[in-house]
C-alpha atoms as a PDB file:
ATOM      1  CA  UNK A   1     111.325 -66.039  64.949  1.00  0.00           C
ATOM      2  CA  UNK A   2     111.779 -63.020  62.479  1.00  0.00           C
ATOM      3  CA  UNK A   3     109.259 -61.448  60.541  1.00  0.00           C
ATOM      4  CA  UNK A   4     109.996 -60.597  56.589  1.00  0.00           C
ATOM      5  CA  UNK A   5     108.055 -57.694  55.324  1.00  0.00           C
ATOM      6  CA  UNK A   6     107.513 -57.574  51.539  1.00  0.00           C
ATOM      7  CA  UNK A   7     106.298 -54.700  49.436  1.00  0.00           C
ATOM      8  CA  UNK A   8     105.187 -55.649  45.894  1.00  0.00           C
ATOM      9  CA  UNK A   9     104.411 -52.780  43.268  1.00  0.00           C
ATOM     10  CA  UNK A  10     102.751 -54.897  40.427  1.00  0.00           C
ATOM     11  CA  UNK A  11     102.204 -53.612  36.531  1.00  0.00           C
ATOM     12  CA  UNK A  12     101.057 -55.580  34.314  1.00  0.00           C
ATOM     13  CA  UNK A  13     104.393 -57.524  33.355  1.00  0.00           C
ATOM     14  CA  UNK A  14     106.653 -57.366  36.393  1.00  0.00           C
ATOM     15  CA  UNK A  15     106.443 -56.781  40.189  1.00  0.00           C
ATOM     16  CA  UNK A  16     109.136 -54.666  41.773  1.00  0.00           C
ATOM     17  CA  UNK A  17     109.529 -56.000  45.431  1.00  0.00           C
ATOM     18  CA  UNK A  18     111.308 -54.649  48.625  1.00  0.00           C
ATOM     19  CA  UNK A  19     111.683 -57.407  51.533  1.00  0.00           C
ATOM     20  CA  UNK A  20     113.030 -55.882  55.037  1.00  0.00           C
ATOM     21  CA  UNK A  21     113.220 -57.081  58.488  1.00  0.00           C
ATOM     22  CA  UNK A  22     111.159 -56.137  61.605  1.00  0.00           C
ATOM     23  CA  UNK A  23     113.560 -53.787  62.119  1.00  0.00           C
ATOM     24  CA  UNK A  24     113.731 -52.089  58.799  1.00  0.00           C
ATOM     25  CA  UNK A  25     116.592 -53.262  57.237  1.00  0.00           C
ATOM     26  CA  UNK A  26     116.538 -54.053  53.626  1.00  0.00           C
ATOM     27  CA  UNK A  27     117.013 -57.737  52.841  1.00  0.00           C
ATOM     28  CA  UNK A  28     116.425 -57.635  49.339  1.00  0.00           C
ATOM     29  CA  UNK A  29     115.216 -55.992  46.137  1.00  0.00           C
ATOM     30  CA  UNK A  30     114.004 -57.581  42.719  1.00  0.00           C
ATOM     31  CA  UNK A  31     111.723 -57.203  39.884  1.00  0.00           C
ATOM     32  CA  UNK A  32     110.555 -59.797  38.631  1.00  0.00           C
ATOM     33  CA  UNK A  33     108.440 -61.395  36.095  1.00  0.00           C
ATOM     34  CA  UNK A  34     104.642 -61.840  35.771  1.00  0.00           C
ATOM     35  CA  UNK A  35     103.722 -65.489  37.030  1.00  0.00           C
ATOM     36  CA  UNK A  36     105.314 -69.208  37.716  1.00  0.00           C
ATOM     37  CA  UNK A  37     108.976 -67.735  37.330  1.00  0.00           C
ATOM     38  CA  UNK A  38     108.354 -64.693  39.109  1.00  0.00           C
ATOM     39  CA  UNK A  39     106.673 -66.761  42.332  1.00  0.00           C
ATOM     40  CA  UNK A  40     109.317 -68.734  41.978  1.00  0.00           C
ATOM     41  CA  UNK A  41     112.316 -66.417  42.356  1.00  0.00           C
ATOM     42  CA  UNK A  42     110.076 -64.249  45.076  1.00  0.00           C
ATOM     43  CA  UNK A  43     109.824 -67.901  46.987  1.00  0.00           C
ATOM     44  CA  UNK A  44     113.952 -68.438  46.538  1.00  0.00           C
ATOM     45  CA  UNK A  45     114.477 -64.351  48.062  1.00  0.00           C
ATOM     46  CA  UNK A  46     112.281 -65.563  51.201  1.00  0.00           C
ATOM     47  CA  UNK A  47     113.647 -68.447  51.839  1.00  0.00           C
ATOM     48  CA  UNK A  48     117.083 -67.014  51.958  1.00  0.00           C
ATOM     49  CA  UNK A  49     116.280 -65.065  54.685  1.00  0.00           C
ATOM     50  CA  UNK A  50     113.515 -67.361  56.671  1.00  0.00           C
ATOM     51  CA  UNK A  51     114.703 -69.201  59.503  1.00  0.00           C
ATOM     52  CA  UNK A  52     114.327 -72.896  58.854  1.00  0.00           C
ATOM     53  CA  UNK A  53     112.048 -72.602  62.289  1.00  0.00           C
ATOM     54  CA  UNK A  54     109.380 -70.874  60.419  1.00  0.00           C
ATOM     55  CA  UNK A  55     108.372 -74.189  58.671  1.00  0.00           C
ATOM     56  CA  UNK A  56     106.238 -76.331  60.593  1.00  0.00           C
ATOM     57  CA  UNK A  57     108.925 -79.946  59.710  1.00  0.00           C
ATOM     58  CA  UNK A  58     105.327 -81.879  60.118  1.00  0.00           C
ATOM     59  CA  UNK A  59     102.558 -79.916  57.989  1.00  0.00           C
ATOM     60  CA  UNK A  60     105.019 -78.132  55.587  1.00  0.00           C
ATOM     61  CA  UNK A  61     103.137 -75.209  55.978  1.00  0.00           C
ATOM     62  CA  UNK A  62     104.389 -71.512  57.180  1.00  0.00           C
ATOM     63  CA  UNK A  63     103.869 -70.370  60.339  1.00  0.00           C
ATOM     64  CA  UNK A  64     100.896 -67.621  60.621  1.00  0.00           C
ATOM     65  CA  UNK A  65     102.245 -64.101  60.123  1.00  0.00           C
ATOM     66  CA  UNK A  66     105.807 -64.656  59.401  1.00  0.00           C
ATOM     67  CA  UNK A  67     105.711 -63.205  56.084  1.00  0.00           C
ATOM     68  CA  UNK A  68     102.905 -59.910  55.636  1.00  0.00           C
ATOM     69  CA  UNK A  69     102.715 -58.951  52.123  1.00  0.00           C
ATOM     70  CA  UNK A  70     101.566 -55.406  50.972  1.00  0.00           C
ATOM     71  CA  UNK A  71     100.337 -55.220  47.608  1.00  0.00           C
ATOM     72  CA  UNK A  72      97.792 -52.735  46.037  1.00  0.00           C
ATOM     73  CA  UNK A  73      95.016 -54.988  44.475  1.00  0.00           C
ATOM     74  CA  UNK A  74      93.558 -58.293  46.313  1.00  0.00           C
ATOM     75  CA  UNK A  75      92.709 -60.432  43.171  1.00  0.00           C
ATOM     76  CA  UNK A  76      94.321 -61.794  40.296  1.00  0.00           C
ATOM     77  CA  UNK A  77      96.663 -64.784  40.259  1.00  0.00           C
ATOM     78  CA  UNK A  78      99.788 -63.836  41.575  1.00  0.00           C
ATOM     79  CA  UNK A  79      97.428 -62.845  44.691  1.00  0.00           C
ATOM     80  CA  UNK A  80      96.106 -65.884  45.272  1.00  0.00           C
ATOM     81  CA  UNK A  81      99.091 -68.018  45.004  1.00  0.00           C
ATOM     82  CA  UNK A  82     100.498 -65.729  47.368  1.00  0.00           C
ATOM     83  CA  UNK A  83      97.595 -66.716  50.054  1.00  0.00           C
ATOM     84  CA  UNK A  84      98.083 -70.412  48.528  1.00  0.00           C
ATOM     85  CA  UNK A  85     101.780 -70.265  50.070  1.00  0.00           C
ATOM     86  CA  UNK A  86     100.733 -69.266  53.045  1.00  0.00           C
ATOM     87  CA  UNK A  87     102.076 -65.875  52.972  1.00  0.00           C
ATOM     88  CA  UNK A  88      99.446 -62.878  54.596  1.00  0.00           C
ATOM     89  CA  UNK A  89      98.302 -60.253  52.385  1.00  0.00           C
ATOM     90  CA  UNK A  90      96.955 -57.125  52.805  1.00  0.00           C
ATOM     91  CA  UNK A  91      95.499 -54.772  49.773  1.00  0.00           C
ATOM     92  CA  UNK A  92      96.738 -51.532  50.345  1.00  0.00           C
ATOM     93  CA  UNK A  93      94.377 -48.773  48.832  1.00  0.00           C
ATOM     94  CA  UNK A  94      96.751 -46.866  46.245  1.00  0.00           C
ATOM     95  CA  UNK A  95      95.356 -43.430  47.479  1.00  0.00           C
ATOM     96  CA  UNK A  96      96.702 -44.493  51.162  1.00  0.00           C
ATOM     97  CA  UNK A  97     100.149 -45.722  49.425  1.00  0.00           C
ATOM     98  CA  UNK A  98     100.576 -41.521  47.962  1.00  0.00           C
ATOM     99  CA  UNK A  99     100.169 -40.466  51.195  1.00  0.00           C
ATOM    100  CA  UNK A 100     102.909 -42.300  52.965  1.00  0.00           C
ATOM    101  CA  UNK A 101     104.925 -42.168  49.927  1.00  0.00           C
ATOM    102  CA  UNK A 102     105.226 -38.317  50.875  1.00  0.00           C
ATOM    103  CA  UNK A 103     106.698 -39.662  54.383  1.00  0.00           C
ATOM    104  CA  UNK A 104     109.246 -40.899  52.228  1.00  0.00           C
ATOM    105  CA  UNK A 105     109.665 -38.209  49.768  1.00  0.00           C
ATOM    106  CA  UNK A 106     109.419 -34.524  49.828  1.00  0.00           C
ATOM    107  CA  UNK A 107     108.854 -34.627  45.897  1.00  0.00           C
ATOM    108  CA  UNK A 108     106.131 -37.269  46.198  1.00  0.00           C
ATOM    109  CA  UNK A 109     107.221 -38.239  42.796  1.00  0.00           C
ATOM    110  CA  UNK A 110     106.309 -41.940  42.158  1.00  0.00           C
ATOM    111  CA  UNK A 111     108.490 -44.809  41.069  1.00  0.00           C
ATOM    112  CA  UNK A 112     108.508 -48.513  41.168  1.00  0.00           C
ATOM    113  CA  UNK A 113     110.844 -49.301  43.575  1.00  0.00           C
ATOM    114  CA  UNK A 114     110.189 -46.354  45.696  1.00  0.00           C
ATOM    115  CA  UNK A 115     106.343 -47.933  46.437  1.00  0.00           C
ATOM    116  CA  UNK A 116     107.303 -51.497  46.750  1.00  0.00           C
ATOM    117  CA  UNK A 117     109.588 -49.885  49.756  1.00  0.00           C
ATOM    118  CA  UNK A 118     106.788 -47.844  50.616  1.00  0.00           C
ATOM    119  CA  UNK A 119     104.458 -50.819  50.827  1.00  0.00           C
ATOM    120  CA  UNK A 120     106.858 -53.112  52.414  1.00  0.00           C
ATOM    121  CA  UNK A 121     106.890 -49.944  55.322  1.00  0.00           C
ATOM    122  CA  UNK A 122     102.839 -49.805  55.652  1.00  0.00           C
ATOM    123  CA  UNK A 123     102.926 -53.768  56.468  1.00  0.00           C
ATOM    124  CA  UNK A 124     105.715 -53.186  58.989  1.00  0.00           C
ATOM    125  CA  UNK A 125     104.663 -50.348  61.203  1.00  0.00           C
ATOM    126  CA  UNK A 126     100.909 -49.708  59.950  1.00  0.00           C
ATOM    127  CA  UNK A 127      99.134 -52.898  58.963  1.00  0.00           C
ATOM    128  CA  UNK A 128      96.257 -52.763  61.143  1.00  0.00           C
ATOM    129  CA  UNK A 129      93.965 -50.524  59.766  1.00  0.00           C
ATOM    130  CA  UNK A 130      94.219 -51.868  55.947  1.00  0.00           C
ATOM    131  CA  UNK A 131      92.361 -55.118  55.235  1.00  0.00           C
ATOM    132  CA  UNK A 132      93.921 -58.756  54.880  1.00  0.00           C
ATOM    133  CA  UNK A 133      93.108 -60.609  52.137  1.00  0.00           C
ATOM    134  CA  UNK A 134      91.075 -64.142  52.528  1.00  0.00           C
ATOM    135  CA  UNK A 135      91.907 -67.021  50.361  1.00  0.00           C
ATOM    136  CA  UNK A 136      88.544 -68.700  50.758  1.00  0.00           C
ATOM    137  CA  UNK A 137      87.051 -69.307  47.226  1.00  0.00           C
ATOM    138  CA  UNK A 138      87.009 -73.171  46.558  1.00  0.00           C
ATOM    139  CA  UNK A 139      89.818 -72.479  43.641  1.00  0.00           C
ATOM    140  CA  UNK A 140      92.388 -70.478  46.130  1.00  0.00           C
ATOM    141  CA  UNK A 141      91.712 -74.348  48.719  1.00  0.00           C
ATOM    142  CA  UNK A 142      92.184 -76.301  45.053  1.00  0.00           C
ATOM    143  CA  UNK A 143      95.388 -74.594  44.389  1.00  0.00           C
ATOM    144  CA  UNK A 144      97.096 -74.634  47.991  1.00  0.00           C
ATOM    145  CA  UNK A 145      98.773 -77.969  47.485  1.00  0.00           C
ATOM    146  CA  UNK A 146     100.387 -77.459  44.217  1.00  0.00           C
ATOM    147  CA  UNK A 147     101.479 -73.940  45.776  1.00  0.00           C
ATOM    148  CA  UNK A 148     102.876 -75.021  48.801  1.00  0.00           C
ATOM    149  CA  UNK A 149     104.811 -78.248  47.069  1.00  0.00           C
ATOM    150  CA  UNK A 150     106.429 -75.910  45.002  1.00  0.00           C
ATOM    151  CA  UNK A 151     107.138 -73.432  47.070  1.00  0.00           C
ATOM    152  CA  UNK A 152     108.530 -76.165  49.871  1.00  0.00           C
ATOM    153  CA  UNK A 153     111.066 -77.673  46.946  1.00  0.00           C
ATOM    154  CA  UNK A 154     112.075 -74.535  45.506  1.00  0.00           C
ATOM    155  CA  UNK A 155     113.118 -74.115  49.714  1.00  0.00           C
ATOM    156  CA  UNK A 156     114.795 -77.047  49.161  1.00  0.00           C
ATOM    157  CA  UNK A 157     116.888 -76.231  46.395  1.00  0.00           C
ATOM    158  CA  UNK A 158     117.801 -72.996  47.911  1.00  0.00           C
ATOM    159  CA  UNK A 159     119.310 -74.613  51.296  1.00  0.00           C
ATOM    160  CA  UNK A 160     120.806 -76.836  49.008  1.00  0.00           C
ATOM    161  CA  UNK A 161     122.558 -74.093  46.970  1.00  0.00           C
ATOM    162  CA  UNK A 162     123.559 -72.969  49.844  1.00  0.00           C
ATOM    163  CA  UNK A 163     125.079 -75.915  51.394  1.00  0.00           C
ATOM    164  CA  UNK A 164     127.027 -76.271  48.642  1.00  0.00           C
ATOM    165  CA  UNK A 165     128.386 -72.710  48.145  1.00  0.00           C
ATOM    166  CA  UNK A 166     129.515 -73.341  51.316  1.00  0.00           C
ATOM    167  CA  UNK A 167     131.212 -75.917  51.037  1.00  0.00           C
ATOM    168  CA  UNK A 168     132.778 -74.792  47.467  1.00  0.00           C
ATOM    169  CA  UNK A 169     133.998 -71.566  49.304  1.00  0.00           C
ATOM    170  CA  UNK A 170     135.844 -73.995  51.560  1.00  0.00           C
ATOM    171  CA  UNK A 171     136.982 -76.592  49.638  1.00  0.00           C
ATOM    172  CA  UNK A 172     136.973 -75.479  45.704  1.00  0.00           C
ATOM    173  CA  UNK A 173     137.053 -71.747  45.645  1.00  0.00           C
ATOM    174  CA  UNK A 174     138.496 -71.734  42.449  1.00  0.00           C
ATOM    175  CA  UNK A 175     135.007 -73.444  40.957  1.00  0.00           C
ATOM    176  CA  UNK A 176     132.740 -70.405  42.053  1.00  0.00           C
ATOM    177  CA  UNK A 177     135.594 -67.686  40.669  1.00  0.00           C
ATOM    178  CA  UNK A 178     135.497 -69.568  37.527  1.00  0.00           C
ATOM    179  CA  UNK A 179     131.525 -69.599  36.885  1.00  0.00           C
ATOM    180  CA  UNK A 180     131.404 -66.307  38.070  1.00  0.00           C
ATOM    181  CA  UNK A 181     133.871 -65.308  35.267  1.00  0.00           C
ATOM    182  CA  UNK A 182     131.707 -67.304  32.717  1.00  0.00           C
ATOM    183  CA  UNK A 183     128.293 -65.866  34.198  1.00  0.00           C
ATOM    184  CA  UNK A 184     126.952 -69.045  35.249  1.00  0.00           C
ATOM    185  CA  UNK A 185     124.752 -69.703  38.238  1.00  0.00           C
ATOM    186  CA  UNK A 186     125.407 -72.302  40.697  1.00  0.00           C
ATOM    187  CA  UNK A 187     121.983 -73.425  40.098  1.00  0.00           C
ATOM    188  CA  UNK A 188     122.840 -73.978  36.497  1.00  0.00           C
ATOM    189  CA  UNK A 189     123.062 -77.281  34.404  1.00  0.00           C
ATOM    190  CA  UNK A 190     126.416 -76.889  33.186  1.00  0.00           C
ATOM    191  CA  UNK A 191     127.640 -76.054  36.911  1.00  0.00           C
ATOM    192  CA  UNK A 192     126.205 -78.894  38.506  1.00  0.00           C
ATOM    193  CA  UNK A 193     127.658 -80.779  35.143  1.00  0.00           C
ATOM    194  CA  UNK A 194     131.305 -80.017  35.322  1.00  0.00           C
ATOM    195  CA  UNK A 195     130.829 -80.359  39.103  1.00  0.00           C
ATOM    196  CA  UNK A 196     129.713 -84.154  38.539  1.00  0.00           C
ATOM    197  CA  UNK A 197     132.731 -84.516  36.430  1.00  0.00           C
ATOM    198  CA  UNK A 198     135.543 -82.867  38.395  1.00  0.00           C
ATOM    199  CA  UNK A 199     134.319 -82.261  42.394  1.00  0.00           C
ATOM    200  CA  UNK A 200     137.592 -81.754  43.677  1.00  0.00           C
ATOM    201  CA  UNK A 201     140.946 -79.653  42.242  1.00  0.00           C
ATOM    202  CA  UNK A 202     142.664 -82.326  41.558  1.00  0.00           C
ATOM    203  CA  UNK A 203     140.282 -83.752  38.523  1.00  0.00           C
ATOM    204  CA  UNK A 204     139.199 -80.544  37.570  1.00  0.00           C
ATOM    205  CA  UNK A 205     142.996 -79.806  36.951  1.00  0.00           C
ATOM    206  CA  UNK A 206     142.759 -82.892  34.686  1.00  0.00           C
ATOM    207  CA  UNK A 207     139.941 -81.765  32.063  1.00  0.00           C
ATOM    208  CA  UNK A 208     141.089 -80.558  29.017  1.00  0.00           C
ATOM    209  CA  UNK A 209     139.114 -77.857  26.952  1.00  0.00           C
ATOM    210  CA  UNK A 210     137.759 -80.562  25.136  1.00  0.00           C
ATOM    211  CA  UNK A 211     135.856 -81.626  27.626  1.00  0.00           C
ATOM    212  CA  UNK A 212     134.961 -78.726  29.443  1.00  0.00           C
ATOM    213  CA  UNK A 213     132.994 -77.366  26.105  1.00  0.00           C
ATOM    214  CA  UNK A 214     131.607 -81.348  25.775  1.00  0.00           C
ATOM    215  CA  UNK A 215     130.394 -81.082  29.298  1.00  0.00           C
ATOM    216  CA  UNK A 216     128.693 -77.512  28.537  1.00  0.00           C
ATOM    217  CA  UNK A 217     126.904 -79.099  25.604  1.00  0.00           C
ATOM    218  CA  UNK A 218     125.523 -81.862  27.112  1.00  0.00           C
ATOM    219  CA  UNK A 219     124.041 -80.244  30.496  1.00  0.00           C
ATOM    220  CA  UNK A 220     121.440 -78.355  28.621  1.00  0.00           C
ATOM    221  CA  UNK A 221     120.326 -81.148  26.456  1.00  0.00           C
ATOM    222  CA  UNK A 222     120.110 -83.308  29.338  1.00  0.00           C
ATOM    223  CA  UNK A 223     117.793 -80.491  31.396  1.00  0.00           C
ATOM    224  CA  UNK A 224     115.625 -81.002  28.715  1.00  0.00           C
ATOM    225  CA  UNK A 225     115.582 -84.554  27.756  1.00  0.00           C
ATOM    226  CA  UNK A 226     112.269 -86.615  28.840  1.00  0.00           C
ATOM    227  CA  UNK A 227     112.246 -90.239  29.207  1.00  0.00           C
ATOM    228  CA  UNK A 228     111.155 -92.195  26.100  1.00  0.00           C
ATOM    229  CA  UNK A 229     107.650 -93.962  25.875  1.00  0.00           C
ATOM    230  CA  UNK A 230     107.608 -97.187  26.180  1.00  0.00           C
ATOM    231  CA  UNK A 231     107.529 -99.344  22.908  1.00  0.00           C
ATOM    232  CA  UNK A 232     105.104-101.511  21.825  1.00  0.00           C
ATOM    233  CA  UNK A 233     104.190-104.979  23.102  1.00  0.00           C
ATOM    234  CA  UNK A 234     102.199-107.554  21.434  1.00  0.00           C
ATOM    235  CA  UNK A 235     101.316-111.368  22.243  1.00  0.00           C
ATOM    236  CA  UNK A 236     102.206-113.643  20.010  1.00  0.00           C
ATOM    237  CA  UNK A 237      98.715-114.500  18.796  1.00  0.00           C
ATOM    238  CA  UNK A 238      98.739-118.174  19.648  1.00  0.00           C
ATOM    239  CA  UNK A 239      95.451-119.625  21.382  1.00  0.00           C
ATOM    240  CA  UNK A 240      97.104-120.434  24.990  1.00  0.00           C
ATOM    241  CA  UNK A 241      99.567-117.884  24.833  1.00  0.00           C
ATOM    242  CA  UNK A 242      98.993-116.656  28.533  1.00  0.00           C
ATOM    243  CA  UNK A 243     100.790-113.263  27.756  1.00  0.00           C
ATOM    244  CA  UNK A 244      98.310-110.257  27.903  1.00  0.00           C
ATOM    245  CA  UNK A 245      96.591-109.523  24.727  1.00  0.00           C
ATOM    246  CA  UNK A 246      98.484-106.123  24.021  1.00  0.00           C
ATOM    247  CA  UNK A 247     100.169-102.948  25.190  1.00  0.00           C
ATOM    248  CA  UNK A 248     100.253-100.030  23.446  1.00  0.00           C
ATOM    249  CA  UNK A 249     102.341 -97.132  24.391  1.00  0.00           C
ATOM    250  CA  UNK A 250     100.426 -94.820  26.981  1.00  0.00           C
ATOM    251  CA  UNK A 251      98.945 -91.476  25.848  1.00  0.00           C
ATOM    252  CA  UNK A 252     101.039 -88.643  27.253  1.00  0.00           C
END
């Protein structure tokens, strides 16, 4: 089973990270956003390149070691939801990160994707010395469950994705050239809309503009749209009436 090494240079809205394989190889580079989008998208890059062997099928949980993150603070949230997911971290000291960025470059001049790569290289080849963070405090055990649920169905939704890519690149190619022309993600509501409405060539060769634009309208509203409260029930009032006294609509 593979290891995935990730280096993450944080600032104070973004996190430019490198992930590469035992070997070295680049898998993938990103920055992303401070927070729940950012873990998210950092969770989707991973799971893209774990091997569906590194989750235990029983527990849910990652297997110890698989993915060694090198980061240079150990606090703060982003930290500990990385610990939450089960991912191992170790705070890299940003004095040690100059000197092995000058392995890397004879300028030494710093930028942000240079260190994540230079971070993702000290967890590879160099990670004993430097210290691995523990997710101990009773708020890092609190938050483990939400972290790990969402990291396990944004897994899900990846393999998905990719399932169906798959099969689109078989079956429909013409459906991923045409969101790719109109810059929309598989992932998308209005993809997974006008999927729903034509999954084949055949019926997709049947919608008229009209209802391609109707069908591009609708999926965002329907992203959004929550389920309405229940309305209000009362009994009738009479003395035997056997029907509960009242309902009244739940507060959200």
């Amino acid at each position: 089973m593979g290891v995935l090494c990730v280096g993450d240079d944080w600032a104070e809205d973004h996190h430019d990270v490198e992930v590469v394989d035992q070997s070295g190889r680049r898998l993938a580079r990103a920055r992303l956003p401070e927070g729940v989008a950012g873990v998210s998208r950092l969770h989707e890059l991973l799971a893209e390149h774990l091997c569906e062997e590194a989750v235990d099928p029983e527990s849910g949980t990652l297997g110890e070691g698989t993915v060694l993150v090198g980061i240079e603070t150990d606090r703060g949230p982003w930290v500990q939801a990385l610990l939450a997911a089960g991912y191992q971290v170790f705070a890299i000291n940003p004095m040690s990160v100059a000197r092995y960025r000058e392995r890397h470059s004879t300028s030494g001049a710093k930028s942000d994707a240079g260190d994540a790569h230079v971070l993702a290289e000290i967890v590879r080849l160099d990670r004993a010395p430097h210290r691995a963070v523990a997710g101990d405090s009773p708020a890092v055990e609190a938050l483990k469950l939400v972290a790990r649920t969402h990291q396990s169905l944004i897994w899900e939704r990846t393999r998905h994705l990719q399932r169906l890519r798959s099969a689109l690149r078989e079956f429909f190619p013409a459906a991923l050239e045409a969101f790719a022309v109109a810059g929309i993600e598989l992932a998308a509501p209005e993809a997974l809309e006008l999927l729903g409405r034509a999954p084949d060539p055949t019926r997709a060769g049947q919608l008229s503009r009209s209802r391609i634009a109707a069908a591009l309208r609708r999926a965002p509203a329907a992203a959004t749209q929550t389920p309405k409260p229940p309305p209000f029930r009362r009994c009738c009032g009479r003395r035997r009436c056997r029907s509960p006294p009242r309902w009244s609509r739940p507060t959200p």
